[in-house]
PDB file of N, CA and C in Angstrom:
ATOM      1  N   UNK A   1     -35.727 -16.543  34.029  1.00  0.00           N
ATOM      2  CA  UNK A   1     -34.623 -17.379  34.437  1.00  0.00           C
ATOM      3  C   UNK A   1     -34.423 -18.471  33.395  1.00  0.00           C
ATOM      4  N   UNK A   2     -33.139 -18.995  33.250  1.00  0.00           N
ATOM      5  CA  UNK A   2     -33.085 -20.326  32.704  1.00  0.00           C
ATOM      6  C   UNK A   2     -32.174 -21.145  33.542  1.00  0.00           C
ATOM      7  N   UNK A   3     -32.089 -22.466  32.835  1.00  0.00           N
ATOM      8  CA  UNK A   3     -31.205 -23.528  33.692  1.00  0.00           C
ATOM      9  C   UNK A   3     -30.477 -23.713  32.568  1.00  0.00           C
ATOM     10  N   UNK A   4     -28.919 -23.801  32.592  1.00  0.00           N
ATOM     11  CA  UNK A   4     -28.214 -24.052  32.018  1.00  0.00           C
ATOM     12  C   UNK A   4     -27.168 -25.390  32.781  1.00  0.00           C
ATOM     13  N   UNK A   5     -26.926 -26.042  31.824  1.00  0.00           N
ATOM     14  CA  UNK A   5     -26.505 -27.551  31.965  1.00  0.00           C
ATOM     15  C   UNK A   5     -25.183 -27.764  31.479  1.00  0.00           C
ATOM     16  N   UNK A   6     -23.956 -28.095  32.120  1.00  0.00           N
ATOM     17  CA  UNK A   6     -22.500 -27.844  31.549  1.00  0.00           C
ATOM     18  C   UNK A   6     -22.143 -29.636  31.829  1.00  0.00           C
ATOM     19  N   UNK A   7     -21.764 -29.758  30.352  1.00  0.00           N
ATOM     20  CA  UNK A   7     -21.467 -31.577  30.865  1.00  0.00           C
ATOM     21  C   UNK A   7     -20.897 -31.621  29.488  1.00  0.00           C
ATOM     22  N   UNK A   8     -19.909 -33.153  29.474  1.00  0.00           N
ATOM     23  CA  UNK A   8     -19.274 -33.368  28.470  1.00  0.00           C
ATOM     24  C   UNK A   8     -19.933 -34.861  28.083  1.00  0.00           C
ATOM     25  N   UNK A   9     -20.352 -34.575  26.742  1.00  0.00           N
ATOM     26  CA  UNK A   9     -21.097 -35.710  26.391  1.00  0.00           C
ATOM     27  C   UNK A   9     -20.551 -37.071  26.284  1.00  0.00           C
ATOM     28  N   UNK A  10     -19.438 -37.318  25.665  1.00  0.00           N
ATOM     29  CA  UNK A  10     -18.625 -38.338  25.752  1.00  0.00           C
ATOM     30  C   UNK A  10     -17.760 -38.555  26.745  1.00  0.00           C
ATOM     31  N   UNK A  11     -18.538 -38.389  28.131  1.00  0.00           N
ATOM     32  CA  UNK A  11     -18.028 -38.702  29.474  1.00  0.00           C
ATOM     33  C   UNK A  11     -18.529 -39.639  30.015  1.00  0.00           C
ATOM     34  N   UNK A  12     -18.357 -40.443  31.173  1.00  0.00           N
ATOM     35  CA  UNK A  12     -18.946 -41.268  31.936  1.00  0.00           C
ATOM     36  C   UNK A  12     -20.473 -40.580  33.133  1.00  0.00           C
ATOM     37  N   UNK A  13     -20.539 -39.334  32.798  1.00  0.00           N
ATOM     38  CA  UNK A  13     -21.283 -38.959  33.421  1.00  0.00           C
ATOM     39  C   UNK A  13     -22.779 -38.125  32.383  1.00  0.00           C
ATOM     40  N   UNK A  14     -22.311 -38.574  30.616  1.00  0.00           N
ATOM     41  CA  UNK A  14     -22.785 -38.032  29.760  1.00  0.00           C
ATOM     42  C   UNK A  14     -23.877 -38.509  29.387  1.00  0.00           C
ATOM     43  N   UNK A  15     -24.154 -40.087  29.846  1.00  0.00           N
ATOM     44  CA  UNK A  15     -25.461 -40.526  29.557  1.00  0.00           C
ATOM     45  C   UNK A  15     -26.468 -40.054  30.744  1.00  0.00           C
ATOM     46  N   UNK A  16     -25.803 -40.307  31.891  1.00  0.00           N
ATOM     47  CA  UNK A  16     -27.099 -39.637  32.961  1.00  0.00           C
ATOM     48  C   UNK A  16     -27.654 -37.902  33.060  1.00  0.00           C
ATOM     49  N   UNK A  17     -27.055 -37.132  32.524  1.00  0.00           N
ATOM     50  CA  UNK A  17     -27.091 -36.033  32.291  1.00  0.00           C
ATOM     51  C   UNK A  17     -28.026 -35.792  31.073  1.00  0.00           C
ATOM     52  N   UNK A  18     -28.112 -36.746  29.681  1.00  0.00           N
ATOM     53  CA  UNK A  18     -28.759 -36.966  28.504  1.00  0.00           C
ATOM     54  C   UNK A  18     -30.510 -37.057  28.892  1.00  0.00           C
ATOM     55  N   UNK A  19     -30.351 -38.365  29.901  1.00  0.00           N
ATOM     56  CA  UNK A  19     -31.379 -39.100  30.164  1.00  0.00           C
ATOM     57  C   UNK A  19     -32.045 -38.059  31.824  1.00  0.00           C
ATOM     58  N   UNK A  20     -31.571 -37.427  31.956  1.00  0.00           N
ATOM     59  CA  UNK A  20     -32.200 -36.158  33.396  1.00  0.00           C
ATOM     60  C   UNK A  20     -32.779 -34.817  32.210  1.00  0.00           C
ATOM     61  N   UNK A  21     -32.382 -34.670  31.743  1.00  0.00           N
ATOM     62  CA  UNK A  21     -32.757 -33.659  30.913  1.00  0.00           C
ATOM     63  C   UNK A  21     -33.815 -33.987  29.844  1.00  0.00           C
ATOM     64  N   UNK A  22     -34.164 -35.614  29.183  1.00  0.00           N
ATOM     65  CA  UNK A  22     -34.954 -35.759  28.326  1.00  0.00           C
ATOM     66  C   UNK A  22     -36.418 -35.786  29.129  1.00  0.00           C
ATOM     67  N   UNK A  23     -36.329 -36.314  30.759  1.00  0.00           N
ATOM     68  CA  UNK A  23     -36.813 -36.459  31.828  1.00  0.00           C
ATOM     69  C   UNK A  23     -37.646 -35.593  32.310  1.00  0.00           C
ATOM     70  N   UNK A  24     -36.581 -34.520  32.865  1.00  0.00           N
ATOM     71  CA  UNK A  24     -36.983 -32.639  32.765  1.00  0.00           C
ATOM     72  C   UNK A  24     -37.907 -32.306  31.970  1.00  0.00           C
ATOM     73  N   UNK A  25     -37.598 -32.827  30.730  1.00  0.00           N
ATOM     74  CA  UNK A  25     -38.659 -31.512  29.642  1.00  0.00           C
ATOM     75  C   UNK A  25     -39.829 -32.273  29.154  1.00  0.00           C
ATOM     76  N   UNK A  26     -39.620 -33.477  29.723  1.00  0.00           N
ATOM     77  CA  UNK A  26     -41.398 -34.681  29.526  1.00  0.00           C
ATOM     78  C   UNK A  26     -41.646 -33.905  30.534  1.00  0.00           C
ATOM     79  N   UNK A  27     -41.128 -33.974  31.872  1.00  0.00           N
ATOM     80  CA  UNK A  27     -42.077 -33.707  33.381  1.00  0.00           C
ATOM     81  C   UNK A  27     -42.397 -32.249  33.117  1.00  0.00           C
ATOM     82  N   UNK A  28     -41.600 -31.014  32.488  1.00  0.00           N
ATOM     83  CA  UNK A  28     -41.662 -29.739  33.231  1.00  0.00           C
ATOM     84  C   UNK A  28     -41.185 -29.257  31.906  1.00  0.00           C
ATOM     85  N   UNK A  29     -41.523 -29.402  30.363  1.00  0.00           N
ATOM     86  CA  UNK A  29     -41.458 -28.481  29.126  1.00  0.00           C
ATOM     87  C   UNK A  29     -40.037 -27.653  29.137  1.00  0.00           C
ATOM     88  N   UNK A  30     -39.881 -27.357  28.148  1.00  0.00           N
ATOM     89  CA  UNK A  30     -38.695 -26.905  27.910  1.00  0.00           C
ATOM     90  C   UNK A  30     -37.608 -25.740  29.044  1.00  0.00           C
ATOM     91  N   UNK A  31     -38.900 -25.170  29.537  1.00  0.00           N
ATOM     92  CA  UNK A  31     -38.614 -24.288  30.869  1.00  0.00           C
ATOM     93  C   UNK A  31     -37.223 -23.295  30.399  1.00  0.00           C
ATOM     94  N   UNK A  32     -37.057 -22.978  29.302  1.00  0.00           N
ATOM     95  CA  UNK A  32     -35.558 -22.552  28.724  1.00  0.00           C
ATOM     96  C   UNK A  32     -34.509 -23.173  29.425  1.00  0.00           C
ATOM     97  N   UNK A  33     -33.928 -24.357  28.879  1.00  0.00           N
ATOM     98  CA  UNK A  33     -33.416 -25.589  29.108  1.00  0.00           C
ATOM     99  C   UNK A  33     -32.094 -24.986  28.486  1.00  0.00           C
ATOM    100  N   UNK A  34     -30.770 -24.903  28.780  1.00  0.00           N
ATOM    101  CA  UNK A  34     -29.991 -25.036  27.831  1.00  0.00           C
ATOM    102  C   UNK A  34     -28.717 -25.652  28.255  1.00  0.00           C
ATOM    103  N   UNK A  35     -28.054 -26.306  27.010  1.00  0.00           N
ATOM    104  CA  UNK A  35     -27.154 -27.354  26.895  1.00  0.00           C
ATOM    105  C   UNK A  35     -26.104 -27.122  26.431  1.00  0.00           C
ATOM    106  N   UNK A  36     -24.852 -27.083  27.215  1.00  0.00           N
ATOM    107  CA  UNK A  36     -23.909 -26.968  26.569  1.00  0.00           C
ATOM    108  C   UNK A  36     -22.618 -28.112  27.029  1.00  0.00           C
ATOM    109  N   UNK A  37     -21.777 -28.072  25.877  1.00  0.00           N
ATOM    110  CA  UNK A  37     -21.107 -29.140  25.701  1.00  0.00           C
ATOM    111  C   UNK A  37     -19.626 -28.232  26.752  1.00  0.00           C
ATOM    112  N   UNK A  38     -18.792 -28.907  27.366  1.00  0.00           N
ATOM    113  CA  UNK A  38     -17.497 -28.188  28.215  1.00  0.00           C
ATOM    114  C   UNK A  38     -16.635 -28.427  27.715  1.00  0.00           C
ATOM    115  N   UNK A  39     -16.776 -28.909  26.185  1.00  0.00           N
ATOM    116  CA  UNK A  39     -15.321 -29.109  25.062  1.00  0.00           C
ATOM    117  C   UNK A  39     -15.536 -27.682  24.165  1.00  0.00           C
ATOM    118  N   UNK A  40     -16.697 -27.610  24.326  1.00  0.00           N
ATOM    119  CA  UNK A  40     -17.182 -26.448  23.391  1.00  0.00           C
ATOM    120  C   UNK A  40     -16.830 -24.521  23.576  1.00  0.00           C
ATOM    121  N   UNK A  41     -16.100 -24.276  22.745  1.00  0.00           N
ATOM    122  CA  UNK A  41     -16.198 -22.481  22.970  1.00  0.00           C
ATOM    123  C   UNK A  41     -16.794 -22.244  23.983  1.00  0.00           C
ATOM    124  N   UNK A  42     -18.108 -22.099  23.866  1.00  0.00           N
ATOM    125  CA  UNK A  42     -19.299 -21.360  24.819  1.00  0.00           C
ATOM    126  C   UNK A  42     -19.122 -22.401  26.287  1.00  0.00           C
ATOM    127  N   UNK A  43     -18.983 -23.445  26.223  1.00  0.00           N
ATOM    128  CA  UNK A  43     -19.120 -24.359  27.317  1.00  0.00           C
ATOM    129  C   UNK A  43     -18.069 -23.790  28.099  1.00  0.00           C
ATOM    130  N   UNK A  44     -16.518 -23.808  27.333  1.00  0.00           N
ATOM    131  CA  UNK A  44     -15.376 -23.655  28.199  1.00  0.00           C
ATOM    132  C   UNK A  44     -15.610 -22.050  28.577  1.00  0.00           C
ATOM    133  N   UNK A  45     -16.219 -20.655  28.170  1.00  0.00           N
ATOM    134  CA  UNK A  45     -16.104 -19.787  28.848  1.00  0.00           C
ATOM    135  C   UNK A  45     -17.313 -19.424  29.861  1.00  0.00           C
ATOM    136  N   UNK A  46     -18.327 -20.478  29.222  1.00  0.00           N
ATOM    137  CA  UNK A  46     -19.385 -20.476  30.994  1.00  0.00           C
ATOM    138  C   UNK A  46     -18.814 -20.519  32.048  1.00  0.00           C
ATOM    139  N   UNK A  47     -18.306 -21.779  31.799  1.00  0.00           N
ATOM    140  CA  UNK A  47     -17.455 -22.542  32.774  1.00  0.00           C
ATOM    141  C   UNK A  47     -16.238 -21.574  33.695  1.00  0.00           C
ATOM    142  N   UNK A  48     -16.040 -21.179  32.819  1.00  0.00           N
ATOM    143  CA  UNK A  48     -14.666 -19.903  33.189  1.00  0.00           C
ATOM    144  C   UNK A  48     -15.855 -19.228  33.904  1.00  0.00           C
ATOM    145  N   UNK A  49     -16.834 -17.926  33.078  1.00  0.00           N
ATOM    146  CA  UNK A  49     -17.117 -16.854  33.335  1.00  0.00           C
ATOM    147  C   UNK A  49     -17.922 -17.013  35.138  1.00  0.00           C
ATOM    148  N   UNK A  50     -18.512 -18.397  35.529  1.00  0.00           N
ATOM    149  CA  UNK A  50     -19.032 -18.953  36.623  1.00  0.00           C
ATOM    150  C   UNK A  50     -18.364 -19.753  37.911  1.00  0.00           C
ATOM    151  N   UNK A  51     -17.177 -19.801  37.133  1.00  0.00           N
ATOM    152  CA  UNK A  51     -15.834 -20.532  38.053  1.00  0.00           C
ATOM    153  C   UNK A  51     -16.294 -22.006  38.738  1.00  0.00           C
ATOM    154  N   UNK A  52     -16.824 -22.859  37.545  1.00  0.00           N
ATOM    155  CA  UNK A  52     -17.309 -24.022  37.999  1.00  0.00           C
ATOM    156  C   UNK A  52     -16.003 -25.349  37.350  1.00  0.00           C
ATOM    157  N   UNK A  53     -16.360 -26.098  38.440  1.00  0.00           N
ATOM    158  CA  UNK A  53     -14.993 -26.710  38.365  1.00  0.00           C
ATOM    159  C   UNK A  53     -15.001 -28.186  38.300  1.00  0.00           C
ATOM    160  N   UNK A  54     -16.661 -28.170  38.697  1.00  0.00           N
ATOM    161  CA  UNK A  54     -16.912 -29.743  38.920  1.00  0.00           C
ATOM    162  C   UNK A  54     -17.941 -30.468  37.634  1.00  0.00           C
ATOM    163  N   UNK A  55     -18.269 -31.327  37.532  1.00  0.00           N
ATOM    164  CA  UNK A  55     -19.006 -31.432  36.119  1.00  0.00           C
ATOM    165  C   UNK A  55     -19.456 -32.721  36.409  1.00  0.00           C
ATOM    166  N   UNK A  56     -21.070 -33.221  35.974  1.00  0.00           N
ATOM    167  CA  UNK A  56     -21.696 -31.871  35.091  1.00  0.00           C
ATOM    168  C   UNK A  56     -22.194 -30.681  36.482  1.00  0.00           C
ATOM    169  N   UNK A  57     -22.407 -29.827  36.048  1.00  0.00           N
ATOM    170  CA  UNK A  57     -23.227 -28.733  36.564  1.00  0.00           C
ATOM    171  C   UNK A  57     -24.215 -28.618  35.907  1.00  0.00           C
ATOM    172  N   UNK A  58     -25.309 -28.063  36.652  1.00  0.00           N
ATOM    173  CA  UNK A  58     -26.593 -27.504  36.496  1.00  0.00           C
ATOM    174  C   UNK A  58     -26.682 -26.002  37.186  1.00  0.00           C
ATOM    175  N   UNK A  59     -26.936 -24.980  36.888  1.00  0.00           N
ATOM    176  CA  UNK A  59     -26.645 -23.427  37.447  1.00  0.00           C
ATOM    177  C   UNK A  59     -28.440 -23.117  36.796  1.00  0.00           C
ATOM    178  N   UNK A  60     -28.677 -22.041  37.768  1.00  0.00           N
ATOM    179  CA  UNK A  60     -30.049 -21.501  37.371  1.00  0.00           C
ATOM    180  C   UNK A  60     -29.216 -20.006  37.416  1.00  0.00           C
ATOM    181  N   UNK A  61     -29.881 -19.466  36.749  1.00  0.00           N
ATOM    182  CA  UNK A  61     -29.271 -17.993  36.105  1.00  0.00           C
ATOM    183  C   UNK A  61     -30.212 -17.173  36.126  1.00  0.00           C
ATOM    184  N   UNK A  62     -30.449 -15.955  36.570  1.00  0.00           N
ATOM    185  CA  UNK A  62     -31.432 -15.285  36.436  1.00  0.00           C
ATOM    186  C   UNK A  62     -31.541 -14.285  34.860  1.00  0.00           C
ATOM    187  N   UNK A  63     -32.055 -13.883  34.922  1.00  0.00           N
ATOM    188  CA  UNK A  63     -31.908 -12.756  33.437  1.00  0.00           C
ATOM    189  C   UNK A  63     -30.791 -12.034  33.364  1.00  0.00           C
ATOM    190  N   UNK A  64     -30.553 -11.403  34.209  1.00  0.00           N
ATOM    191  CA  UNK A  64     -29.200 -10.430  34.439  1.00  0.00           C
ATOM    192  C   UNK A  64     -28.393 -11.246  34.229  1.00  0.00           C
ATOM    193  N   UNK A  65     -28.226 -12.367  34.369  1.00  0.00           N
ATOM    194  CA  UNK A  65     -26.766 -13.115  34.508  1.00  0.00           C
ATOM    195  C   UNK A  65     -26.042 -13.456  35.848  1.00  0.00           C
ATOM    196  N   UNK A  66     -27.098 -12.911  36.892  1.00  0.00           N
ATOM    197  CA  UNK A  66     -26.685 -13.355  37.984  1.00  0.00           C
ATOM    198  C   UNK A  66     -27.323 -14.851  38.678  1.00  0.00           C
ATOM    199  N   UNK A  67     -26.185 -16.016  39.327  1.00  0.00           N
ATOM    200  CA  UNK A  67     -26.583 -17.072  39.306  1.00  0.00           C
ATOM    201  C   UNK A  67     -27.468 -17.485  40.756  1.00  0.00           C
ATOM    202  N   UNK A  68     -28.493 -17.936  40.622  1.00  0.00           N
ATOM    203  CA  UNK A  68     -29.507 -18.032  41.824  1.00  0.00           C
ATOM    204  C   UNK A  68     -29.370 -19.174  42.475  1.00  0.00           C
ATOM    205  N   UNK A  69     -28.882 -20.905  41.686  1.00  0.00           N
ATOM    206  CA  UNK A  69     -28.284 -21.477  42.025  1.00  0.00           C
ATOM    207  C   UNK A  69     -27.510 -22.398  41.252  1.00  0.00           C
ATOM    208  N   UNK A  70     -26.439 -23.275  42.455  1.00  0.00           N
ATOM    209  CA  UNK A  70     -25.546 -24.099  40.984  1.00  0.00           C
ATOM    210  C   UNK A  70     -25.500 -25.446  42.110  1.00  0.00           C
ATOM    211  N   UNK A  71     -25.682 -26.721  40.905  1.00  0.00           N
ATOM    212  CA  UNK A  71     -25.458 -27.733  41.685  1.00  0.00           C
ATOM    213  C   UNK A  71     -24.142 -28.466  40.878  1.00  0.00           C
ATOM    214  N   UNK A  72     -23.112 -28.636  41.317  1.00  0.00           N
ATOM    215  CA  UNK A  72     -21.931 -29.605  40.492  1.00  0.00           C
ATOM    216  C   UNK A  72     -20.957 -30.614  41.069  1.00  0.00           C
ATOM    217  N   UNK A  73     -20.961 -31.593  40.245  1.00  0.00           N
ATOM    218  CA  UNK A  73     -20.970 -33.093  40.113  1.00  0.00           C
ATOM    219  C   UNK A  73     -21.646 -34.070  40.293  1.00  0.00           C
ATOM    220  N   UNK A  74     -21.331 -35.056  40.615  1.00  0.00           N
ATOM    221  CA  UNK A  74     -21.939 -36.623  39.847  1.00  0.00           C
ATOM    222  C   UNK A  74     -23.500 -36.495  40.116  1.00  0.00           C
ATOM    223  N   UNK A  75     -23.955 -35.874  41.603  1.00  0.00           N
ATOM    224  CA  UNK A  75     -25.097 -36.097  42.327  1.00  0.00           C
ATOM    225  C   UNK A  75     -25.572 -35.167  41.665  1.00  0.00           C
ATOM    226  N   UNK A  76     -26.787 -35.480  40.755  1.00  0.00           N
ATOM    227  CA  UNK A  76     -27.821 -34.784  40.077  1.00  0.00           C
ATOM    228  C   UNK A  76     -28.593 -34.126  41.450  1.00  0.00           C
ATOM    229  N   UNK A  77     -29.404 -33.243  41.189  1.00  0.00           N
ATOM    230  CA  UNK A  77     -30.394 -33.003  42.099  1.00  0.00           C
ATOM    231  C   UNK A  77     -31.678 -33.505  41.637  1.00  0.00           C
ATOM    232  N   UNK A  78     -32.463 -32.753  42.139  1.00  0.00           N
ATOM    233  CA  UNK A  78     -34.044 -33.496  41.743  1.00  0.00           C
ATOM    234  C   UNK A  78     -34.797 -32.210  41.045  1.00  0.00           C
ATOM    235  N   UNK A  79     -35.554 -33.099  39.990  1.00  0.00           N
ATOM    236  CA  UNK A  79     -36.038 -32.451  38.925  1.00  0.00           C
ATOM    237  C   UNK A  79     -37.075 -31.343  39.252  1.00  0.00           C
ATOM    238  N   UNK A  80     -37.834 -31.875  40.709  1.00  0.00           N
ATOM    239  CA  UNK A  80     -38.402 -30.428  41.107  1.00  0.00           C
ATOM    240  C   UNK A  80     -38.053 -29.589  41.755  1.00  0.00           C
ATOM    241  N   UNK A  81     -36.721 -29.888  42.373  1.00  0.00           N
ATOM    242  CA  UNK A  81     -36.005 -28.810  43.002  1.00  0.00           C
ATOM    243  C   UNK A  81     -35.734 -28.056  41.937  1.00  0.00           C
ATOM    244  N   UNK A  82     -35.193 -28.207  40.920  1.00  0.00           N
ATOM    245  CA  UNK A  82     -34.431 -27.395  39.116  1.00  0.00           C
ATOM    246  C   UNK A  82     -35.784 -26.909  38.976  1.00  0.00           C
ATOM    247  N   UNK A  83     -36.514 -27.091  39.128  1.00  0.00           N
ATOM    248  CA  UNK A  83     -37.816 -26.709  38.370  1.00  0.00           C
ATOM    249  C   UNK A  83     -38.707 -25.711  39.046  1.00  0.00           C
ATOM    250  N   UNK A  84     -38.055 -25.863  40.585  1.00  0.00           N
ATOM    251  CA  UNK A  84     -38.866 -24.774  41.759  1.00  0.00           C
ATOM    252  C   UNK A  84     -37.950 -23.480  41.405  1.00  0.00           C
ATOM    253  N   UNK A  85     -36.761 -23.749  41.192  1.00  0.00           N
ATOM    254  CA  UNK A  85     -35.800 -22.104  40.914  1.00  0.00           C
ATOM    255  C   UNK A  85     -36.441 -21.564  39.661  1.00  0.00           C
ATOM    256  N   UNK A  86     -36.593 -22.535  38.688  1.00  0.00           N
ATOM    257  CA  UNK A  86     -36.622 -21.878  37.212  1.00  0.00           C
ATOM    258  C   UNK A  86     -37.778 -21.137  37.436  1.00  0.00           C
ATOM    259  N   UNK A  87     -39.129 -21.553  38.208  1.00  0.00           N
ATOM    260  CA  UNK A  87     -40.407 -20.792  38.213  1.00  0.00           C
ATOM    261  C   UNK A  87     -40.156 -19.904  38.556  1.00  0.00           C
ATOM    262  N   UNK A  88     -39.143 -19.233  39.709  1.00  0.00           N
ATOM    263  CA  UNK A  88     -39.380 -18.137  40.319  1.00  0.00           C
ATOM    264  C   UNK A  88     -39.562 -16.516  39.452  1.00  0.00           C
TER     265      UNK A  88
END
């Protein structure tokens, strides 16, 4: 599995998203962490290919590409909840 992270950095919601994720990978290692920007190519067709609408998002993805879970907007979740999906 990985956790993939959809946020726009030069947003008002871009520093808490910066600072949850530098957070994440002190508490719980890289855990295949990935970051993408929602100005960006790849960002805007996640975004499409997952039909997420709210931002930032956090989505756990399984290998296949099928999504196990998605949390989106302002309200972060908690770092061991993100971290109980990614183990599975």
């Amino acid at each position: 599995m990985k956790i993939l992270i959809l946020y726009r950095p030069e947003s008002e919601h871009g520093r808490q998203v910066e600072e949850f994720v530098h957070e994440f990978q002190r508490r719980h290692g890289p855990r295949r962490l990935e970051i993408l920007n929602l100005d960006s190519r790849d960002g805007i067709a996640t975004a499409t290919l997952y039909d997420i609408v709210q931002y930032p998002a956090i989505l756990v993805i399984q290998d296949d590409g099928v999504i196990q879970k998605v949390w989106e907007g302002d309200a972060l979740p908690l770092m061991d909840e993100v971290a109980s999906y990614a183990s599975v």
